[in-house]
N, C-alpha and C. Protein backbone atom coordinates (compact mmCIF):
# COMPACT_ATOMS: atom_id res chain seq x y z
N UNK A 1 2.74 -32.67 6.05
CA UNK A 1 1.53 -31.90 6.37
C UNK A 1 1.85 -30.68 7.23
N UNK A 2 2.55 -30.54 8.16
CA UNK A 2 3.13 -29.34 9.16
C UNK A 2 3.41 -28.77 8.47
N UNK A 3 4.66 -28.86 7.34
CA UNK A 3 5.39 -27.94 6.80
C UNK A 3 4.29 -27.13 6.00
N UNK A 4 3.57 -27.98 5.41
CA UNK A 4 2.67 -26.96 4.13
C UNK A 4 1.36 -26.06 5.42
N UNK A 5 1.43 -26.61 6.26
CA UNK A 5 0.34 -25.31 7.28
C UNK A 5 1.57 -24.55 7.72
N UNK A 6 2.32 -24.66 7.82
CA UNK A 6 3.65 -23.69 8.27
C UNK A 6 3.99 -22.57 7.30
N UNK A 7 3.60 -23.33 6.21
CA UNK A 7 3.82 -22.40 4.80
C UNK A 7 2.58 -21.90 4.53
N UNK A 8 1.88 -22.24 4.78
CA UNK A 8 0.10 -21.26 4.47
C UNK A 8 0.28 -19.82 4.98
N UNK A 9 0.49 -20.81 6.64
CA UNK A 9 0.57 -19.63 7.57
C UNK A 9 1.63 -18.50 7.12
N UNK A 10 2.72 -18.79 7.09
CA UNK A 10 3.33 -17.90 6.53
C UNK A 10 2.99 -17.08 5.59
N UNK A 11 2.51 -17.42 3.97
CA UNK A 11 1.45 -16.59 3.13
C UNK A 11 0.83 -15.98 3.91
N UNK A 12 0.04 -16.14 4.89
CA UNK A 12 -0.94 -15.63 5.36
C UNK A 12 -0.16 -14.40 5.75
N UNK A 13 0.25 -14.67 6.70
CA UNK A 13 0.94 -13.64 7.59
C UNK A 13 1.43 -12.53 5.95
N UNK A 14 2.40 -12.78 5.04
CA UNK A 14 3.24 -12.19 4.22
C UNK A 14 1.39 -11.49 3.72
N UNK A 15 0.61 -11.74 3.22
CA UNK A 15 -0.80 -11.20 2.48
C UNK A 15 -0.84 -9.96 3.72
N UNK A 16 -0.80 -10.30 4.73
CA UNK A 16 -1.47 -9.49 5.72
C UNK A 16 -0.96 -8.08 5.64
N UNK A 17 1.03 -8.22 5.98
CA UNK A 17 1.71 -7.30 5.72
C UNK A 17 1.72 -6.32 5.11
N UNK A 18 1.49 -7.26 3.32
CA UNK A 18 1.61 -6.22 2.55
C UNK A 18 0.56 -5.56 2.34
N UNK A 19 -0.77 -5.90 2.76
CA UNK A 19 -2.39 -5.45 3.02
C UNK A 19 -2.09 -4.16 3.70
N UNK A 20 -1.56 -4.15 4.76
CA UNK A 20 -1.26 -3.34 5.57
C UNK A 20 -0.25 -2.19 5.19
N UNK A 21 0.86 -2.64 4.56
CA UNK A 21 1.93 -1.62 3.97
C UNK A 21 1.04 -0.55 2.83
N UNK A 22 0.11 -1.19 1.86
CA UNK A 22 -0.59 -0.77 0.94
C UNK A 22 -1.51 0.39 1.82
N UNK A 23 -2.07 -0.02 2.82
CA UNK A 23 -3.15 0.49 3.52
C UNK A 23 -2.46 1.96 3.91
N UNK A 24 -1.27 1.72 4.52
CA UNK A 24 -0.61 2.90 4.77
C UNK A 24 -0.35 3.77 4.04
N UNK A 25 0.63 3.29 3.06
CA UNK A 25 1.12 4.22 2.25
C UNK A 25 0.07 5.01 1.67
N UNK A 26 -1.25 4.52 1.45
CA UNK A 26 -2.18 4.89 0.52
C UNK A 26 -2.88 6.23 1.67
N UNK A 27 -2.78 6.22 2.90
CA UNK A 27 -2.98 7.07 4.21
C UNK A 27 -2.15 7.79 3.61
N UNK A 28 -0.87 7.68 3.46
CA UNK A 28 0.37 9.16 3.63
C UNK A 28 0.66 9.61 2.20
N UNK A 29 0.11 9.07 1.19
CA UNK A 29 -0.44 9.37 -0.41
C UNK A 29 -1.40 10.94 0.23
N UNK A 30 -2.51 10.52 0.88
CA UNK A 30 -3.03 11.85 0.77
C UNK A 30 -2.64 12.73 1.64
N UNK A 31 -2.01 12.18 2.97
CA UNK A 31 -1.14 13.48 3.68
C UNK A 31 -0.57 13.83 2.92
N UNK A 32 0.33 13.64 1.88
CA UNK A 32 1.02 13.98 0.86
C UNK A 32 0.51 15.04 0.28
N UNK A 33 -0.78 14.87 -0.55
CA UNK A 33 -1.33 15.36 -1.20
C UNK A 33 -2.10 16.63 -0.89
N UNK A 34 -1.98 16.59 0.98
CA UNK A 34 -3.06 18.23 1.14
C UNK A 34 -1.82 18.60 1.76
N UNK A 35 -0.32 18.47 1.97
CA UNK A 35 0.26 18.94 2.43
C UNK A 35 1.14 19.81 0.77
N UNK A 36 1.36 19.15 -0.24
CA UNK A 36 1.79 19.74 -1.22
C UNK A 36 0.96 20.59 -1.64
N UNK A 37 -0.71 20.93 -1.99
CA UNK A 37 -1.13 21.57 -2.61
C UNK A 37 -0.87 23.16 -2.46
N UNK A 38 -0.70 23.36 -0.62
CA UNK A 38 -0.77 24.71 -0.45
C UNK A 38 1.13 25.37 -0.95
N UNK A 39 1.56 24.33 -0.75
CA UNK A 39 3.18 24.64 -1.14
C UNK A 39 3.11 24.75 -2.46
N UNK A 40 2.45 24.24 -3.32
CA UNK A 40 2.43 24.44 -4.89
C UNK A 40 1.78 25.57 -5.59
N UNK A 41 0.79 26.17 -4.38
CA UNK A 41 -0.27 27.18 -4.42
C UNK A 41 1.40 28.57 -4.52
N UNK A 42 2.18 28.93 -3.27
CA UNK A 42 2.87 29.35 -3.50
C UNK A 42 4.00 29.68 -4.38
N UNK A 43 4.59 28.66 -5.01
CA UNK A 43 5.15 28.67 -6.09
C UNK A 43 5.18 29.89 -7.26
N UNK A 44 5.70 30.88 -7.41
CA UNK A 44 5.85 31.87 -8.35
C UNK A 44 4.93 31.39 -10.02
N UNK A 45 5.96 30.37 -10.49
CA UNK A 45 6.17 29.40 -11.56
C UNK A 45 6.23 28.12 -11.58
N UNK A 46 4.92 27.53 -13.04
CA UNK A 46 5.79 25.92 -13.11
C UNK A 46 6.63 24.94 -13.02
N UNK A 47 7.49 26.19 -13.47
CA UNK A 47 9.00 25.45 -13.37
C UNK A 47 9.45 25.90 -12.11
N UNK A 48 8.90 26.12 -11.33
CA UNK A 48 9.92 25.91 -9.99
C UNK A 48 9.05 24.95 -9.08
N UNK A 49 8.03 24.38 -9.35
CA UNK A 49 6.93 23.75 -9.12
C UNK A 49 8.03 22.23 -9.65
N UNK A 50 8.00 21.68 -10.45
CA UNK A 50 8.51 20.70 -11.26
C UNK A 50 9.45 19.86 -10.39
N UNK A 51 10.42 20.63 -10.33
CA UNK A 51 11.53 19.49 -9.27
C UNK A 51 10.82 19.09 -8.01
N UNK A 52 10.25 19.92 -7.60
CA UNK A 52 9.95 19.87 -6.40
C UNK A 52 8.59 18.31 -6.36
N UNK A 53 8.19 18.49 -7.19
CA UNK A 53 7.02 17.19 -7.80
C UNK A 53 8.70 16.13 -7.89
N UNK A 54 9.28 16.24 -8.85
CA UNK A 54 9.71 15.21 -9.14
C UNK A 54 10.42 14.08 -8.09
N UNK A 55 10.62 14.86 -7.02
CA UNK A 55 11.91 14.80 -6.01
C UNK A 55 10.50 13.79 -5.19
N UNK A 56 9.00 13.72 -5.27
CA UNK A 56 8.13 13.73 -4.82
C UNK A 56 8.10 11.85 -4.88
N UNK A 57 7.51 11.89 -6.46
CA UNK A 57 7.35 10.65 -7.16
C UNK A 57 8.04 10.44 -8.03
């Protein structure tokens, strides 16, 4: 009986984490996103636009 509340808990805790990792990243997704636009705004050309995305995602 300990071990399997030892192991809940643990799930628990591991759910929480990755709740949290998700939560973030999904925060610095859109810093991401208003920090590239004006840099892409500059860009001459598509193609010099391109790597610069790719290097991204």
């Amino acid at each position: 009986m300990i071990l399997i509340t030892i192991l809940k808990q643990l799930l628990d805790q591991n759910k929480n984490i990755v709740s949290n990792f998700t939560n973030m990243s999904k925060k610095s997704e859109k810093k991401k996103k208003k920090d590239i636009v004006p840099s892409f705004l500059f860009t001459s050309s598509p193609q010099c636009a391109a790597p610069f995305y790719q290097k991204l995602f």
